[in-house]
N, C-alpha and C. Protein backbone atom coordinates (compact mmCIF):
# COMPACT_ATOMS: atom_id res chain seq x y z
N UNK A 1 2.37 116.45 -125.61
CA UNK A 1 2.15 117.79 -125.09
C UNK A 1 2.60 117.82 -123.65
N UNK A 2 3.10 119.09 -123.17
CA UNK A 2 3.62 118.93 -121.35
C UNK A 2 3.07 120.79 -121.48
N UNK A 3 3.01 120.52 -120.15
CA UNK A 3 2.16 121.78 -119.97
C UNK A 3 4.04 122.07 -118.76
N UNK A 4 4.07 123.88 -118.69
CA UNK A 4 5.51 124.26 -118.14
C UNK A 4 4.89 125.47 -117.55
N UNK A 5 6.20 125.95 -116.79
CA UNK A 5 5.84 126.90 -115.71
C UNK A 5 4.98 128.46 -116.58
N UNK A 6 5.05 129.38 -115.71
CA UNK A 6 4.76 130.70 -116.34
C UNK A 6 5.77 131.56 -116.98
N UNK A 7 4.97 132.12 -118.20
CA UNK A 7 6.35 132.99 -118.68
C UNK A 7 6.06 134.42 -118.15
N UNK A 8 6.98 135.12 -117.92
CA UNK A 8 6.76 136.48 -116.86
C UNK A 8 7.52 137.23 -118.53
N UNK A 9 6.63 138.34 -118.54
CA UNK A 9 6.88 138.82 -119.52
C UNK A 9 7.31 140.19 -119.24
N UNK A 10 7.26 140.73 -118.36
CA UNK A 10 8.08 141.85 -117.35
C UNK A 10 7.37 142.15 -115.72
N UNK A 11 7.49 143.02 -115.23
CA UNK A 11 7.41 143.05 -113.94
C UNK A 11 5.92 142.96 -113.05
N UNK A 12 5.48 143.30 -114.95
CA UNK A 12 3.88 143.66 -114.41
C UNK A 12 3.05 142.65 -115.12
N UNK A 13 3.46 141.63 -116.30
CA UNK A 13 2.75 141.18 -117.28
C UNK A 13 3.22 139.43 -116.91
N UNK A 14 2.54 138.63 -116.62
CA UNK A 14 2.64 137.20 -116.61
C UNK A 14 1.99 136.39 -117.70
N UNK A 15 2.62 135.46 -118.11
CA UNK A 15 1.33 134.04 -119.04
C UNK A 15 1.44 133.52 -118.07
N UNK A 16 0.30 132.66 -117.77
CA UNK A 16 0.27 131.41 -116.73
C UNK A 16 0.75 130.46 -117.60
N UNK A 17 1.65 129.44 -116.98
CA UNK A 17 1.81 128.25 -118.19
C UNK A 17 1.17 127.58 -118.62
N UNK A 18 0.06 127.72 -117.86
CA UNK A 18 -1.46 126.55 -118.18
C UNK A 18 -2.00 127.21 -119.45
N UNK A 19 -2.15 128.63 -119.70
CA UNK A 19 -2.00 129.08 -121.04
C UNK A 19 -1.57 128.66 -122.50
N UNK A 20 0.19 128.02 -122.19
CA UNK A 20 1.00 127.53 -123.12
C UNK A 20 0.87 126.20 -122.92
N UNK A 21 1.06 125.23 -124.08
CA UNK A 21 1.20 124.11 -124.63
C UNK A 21 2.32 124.04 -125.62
N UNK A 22 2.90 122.96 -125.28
CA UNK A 22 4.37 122.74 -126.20
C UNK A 22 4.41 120.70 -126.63
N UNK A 23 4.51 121.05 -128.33
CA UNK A 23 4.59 119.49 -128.80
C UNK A 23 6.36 119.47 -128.62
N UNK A 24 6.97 118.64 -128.64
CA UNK A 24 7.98 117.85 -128.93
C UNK A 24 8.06 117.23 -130.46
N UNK A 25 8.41 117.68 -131.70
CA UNK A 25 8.71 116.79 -132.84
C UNK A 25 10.40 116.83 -133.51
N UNK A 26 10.09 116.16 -134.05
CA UNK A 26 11.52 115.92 -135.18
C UNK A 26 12.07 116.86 -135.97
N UNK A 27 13.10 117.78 -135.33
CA UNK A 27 13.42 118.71 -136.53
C UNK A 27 14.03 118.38 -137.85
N UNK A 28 14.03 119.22 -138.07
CA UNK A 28 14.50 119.13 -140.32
C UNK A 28 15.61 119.69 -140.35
N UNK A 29 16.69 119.37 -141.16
CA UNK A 29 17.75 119.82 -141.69
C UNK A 29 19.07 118.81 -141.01
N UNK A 30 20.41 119.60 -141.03
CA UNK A 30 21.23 118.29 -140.88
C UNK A 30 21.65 117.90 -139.18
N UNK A 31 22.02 117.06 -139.39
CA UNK A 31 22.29 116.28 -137.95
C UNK A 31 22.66 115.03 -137.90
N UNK A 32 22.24 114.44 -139.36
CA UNK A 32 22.28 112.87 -139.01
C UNK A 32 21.37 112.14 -138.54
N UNK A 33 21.97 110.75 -137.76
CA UNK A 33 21.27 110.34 -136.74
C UNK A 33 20.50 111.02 -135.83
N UNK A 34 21.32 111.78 -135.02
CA UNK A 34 20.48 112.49 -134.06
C UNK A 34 19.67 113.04 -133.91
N UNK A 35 19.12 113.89 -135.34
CA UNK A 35 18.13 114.73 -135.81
C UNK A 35 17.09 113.75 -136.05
N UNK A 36 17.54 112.50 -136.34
CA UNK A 36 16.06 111.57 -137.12
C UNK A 36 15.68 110.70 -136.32
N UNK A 37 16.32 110.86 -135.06
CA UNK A 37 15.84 109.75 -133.72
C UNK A 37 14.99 110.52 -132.65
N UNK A 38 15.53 112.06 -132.60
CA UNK A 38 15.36 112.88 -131.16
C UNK A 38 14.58 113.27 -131.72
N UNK A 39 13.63 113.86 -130.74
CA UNK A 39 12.44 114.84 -131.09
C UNK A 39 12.58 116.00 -130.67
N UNK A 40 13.72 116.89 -130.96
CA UNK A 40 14.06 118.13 -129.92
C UNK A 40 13.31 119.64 -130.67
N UNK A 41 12.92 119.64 -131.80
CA UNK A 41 11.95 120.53 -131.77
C UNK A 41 10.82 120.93 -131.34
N UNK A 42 10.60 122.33 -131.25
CA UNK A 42 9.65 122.57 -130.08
C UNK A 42 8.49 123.40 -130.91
N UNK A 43 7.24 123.08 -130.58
CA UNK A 43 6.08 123.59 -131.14
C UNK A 43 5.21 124.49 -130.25
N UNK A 44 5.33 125.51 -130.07
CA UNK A 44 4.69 126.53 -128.44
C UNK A 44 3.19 126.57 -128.99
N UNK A 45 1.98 126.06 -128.47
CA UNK A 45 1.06 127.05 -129.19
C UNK A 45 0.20 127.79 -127.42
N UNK A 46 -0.43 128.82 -128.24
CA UNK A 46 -0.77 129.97 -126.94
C UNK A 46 -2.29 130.56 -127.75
N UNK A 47 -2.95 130.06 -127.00
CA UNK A 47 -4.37 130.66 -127.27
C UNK A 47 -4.67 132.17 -127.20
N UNK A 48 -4.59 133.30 -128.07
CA UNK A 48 -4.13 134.87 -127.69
C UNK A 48 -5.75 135.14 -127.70
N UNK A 49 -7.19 134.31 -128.04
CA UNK A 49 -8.03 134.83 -127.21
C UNK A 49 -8.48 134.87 -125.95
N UNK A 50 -7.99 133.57 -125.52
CA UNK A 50 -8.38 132.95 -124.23
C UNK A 50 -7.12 133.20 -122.87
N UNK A 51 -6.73 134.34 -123.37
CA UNK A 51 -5.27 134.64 -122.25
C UNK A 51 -5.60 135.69 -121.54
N UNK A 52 -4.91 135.40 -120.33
CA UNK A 52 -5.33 136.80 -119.56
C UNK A 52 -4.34 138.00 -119.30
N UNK A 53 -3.77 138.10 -120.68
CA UNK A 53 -3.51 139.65 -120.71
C UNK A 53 -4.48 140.76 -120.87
N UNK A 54 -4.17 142.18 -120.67
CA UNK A 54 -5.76 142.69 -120.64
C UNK A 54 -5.71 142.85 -122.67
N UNK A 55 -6.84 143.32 -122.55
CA UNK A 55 -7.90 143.53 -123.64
C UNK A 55 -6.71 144.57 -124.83
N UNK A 56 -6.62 145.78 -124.42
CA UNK A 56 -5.92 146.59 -125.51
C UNK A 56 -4.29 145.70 -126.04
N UNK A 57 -3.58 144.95 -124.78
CA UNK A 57 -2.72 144.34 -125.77
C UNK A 57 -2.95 142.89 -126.40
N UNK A 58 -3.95 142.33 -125.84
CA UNK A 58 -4.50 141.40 -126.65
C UNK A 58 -4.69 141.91 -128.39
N UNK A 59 -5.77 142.85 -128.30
CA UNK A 59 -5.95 143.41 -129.44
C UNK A 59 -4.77 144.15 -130.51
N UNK A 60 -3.76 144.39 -129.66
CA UNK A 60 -2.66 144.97 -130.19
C UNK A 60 -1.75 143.62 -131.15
N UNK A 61 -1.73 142.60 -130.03
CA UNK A 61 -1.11 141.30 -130.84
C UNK A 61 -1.78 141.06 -132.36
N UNK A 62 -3.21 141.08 -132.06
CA UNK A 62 -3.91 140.13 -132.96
C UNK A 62 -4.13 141.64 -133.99
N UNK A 63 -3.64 142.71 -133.92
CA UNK A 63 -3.18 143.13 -134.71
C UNK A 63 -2.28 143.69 -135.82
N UNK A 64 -0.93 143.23 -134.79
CA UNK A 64 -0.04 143.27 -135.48
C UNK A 64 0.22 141.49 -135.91
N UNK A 65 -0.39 140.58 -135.47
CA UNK A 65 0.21 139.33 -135.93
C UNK A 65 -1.12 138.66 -136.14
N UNK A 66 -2.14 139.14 -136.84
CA UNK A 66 -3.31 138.79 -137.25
C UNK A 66 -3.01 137.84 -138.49
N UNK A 67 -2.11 137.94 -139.39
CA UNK A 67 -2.13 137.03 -140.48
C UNK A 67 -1.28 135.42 -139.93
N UNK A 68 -0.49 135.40 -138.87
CA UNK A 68 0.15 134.43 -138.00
C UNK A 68 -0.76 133.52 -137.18
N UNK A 69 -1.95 134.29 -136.56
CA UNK A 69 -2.71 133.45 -135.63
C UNK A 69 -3.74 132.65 -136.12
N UNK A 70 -4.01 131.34 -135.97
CA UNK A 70 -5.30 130.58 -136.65
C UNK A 70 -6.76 130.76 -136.35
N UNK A 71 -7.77 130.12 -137.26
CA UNK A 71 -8.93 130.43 -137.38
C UNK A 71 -9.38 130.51 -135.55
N UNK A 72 -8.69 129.29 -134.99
CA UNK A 72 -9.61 129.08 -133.69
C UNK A 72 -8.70 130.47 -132.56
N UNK A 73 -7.69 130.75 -133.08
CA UNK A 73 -7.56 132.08 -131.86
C UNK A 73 -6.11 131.44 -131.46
N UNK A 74 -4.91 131.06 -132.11
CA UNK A 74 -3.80 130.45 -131.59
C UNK A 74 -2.73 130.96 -132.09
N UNK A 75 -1.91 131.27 -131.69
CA UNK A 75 -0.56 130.82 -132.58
C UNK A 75 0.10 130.14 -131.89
N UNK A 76 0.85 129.77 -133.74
CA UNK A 76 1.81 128.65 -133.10
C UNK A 76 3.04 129.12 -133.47
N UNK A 77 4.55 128.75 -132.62
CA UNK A 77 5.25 128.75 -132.48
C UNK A 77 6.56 127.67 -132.74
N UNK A 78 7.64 127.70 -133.75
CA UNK A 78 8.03 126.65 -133.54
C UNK A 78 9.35 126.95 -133.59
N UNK A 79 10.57 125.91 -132.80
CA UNK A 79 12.05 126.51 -133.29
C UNK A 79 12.91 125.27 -133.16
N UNK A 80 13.49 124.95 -134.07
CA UNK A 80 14.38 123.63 -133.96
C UNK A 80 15.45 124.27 -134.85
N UNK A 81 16.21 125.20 -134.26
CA UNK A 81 17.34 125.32 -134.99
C UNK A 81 18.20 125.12 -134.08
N UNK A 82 17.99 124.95 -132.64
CA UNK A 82 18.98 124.09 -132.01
C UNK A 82 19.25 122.55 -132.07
N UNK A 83 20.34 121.83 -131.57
CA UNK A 83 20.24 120.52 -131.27
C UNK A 83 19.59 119.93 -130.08
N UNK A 84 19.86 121.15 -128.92
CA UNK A 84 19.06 120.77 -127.82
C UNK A 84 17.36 121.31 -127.97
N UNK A 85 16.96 120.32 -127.10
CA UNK A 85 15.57 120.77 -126.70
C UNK A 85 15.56 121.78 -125.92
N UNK A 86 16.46 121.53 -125.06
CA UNK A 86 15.87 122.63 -123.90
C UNK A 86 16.27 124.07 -124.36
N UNK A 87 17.46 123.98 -125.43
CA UNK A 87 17.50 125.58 -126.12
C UNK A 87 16.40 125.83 -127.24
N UNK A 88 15.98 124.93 -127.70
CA UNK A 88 14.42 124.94 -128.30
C UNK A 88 13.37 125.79 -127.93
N UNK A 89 13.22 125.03 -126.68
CA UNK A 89 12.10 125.68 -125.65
C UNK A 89 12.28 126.82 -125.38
N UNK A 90 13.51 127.06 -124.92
CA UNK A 90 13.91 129.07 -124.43
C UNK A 90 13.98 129.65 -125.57
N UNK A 91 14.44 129.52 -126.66
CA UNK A 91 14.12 130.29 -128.09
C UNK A 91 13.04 130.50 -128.41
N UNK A 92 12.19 129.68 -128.63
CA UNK A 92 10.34 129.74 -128.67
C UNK A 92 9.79 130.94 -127.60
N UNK A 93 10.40 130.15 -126.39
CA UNK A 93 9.32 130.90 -125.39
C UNK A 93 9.80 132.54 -125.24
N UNK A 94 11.17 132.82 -125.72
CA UNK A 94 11.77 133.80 -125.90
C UNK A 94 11.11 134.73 -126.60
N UNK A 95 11.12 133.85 -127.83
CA UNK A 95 10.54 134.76 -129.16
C UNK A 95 8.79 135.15 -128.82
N UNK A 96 8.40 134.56 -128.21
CA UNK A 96 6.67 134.76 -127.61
C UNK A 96 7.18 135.95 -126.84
N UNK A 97 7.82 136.31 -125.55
CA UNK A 97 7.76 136.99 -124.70
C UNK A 97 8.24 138.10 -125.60
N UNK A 98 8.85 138.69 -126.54
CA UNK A 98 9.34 139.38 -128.09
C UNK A 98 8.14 139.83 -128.56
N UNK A 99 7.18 138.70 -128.83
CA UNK A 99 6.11 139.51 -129.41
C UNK A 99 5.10 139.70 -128.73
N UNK A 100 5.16 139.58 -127.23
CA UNK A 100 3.88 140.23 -126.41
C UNK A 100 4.74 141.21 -125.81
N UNK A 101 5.77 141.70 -125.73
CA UNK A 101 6.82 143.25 -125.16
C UNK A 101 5.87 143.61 -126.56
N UNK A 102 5.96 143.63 -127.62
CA UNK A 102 6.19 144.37 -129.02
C UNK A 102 4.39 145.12 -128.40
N UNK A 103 3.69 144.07 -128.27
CA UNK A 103 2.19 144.52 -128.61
C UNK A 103 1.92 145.22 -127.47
N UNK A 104 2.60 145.08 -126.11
CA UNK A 104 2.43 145.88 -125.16
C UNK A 104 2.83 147.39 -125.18
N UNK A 105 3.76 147.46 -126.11
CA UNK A 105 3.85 148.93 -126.46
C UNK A 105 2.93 149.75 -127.10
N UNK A 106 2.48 150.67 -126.33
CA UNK A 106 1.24 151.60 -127.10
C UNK A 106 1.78 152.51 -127.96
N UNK A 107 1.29 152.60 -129.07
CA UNK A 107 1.91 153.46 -130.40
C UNK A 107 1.74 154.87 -129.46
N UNK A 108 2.16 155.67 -130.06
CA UNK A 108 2.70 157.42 -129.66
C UNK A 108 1.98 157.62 -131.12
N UNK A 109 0.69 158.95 -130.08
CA UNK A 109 -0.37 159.55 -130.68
C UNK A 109 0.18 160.58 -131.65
N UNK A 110 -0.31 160.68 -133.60
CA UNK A 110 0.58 161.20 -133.88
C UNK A 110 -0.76 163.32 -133.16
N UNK A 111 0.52 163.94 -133.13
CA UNK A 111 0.72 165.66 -132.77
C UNK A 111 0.10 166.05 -134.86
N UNK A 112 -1.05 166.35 -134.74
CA UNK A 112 -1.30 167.18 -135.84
C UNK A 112 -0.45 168.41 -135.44
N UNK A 113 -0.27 169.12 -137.26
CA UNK A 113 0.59 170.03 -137.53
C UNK A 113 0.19 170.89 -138.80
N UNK A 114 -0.23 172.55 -138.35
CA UNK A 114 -0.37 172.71 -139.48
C UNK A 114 0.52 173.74 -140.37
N UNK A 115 0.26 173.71 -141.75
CA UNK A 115 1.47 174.62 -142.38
C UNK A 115 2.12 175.98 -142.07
N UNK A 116 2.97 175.99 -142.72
CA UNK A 116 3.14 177.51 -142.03
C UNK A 116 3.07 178.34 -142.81
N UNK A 117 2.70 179.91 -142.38
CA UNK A 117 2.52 180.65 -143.50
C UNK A 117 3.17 180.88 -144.44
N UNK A 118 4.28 180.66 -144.27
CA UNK A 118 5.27 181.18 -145.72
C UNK A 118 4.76 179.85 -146.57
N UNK A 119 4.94 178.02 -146.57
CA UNK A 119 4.30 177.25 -147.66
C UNK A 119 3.22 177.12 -147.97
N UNK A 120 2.29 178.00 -147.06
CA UNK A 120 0.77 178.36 -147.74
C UNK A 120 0.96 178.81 -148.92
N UNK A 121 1.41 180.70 -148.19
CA UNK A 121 1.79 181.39 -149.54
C UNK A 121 2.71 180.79 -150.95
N UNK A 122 3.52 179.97 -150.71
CA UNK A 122 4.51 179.44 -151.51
C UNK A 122 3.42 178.41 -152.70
N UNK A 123 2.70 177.70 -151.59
CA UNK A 123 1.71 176.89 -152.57
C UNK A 123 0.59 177.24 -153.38
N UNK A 124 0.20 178.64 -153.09
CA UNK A 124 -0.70 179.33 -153.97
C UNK A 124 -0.19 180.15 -154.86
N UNK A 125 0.89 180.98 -154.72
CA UNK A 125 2.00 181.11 -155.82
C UNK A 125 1.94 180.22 -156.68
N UNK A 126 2.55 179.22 -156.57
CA UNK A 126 2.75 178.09 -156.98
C UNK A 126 1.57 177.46 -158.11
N UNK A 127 0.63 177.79 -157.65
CA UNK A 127 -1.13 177.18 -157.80
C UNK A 127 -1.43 178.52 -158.82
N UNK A 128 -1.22 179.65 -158.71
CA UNK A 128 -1.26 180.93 -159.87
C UNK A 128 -0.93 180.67 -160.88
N UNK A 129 0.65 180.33 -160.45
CA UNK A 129 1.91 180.29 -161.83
C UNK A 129 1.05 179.18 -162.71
N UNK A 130 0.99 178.15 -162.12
CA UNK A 130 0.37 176.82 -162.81
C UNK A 130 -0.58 177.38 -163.95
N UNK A 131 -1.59 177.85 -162.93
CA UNK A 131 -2.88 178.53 -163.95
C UNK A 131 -2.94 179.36 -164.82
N UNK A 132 -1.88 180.03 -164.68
CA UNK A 132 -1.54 181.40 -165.31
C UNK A 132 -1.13 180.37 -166.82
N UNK A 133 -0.07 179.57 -166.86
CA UNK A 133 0.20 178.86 -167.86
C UNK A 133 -0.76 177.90 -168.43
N UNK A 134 -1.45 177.75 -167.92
CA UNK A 134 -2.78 176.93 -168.59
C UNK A 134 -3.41 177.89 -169.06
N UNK A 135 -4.18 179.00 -168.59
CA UNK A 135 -4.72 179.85 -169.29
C UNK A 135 -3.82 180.21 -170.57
N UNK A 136 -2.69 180.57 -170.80
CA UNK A 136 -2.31 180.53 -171.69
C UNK A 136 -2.06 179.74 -173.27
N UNK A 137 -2.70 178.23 -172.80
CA UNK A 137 -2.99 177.09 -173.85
C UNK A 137 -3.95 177.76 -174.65
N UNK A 138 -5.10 178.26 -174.12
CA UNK A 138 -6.15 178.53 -174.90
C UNK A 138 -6.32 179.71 -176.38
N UNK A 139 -6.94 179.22 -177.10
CA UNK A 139 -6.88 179.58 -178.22
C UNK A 139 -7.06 181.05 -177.93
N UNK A 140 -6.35 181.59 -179.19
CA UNK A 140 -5.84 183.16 -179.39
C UNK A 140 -7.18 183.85 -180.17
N UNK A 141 -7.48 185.09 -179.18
CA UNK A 141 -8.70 186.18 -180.23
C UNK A 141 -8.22 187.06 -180.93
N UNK A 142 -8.48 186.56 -182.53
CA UNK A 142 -7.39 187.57 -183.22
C UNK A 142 -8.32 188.79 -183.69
N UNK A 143 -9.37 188.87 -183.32
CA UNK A 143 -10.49 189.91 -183.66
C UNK A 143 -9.83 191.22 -183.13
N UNK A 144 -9.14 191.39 -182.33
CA UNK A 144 -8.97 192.80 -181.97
C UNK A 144 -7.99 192.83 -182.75
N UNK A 145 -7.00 192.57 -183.27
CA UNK A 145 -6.16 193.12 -184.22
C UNK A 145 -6.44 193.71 -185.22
């Protein structure tokens, strides 16, 4: 584990790096040698209860990435689709600063709207005709004939 600087997530939003923790392991897939000697994959994990972003985008993360984060309050992060480490690390820490922009965005309140008079009228028309033909299923009184 190595503990690394802060990630600044825009002008107003920082992680302290003491926040983040990053393993070093062995990535998977091809390479050869180099893949089965180096340890250039990178494992980010980030405690999203214990961080000091404020409260609504905390809650925003752990709601949009609630099925991602573990029992104790973490996610983890991992990316070894480079050969280097150090493009490891900036892809990871990339993709984190990706999904705390995402949760920092506050959804847009939806504007109730209501119908307008002409598909009122259109839908009770509509709601007549219907009935009008159902009433018509019903059995015939042939007594007045």
């Amino acid at each position: 584990m190595s503990e690394f600087g802060d990630l600044r997530i825009s002008d107003t939003l920082t992680v302290p790096g003491w926040e983040l923790s990053e393993a070093f392991v062995r990535a998977s897939g091809p390479g050869g040698q180099h893949v089965n000697k180096v340890s250039t994959a990178v494992q980010l994990t980030w405690s999203v209860d214990a961080s000091s972003l404020p409260a609504e985008i905390k809650a925003r993360f752990q709601k949009l990435y609630g099925p991602r984060i573990t029992n104790d309050g973490r996610i983890i992060l991992e990316s070894g689709e480079h050969r280097s480490q150090l493009l490891n690390r900036q892809a990871v820490r990339e993709r984190l600063v990706a999904m705390i922009l995402k949760a920092s965005i506050q959804p847009k309140r939806r504007v109730k709207t209501k119908p307008t008079q002409g598909s009122v009228r259109r839908r009770i028309a509509a709601k007549k005709r219907r009935g009008e033909i159902k009433s018509l299923r019903g059995s015939i009184d042939r007594t007045e004939d």
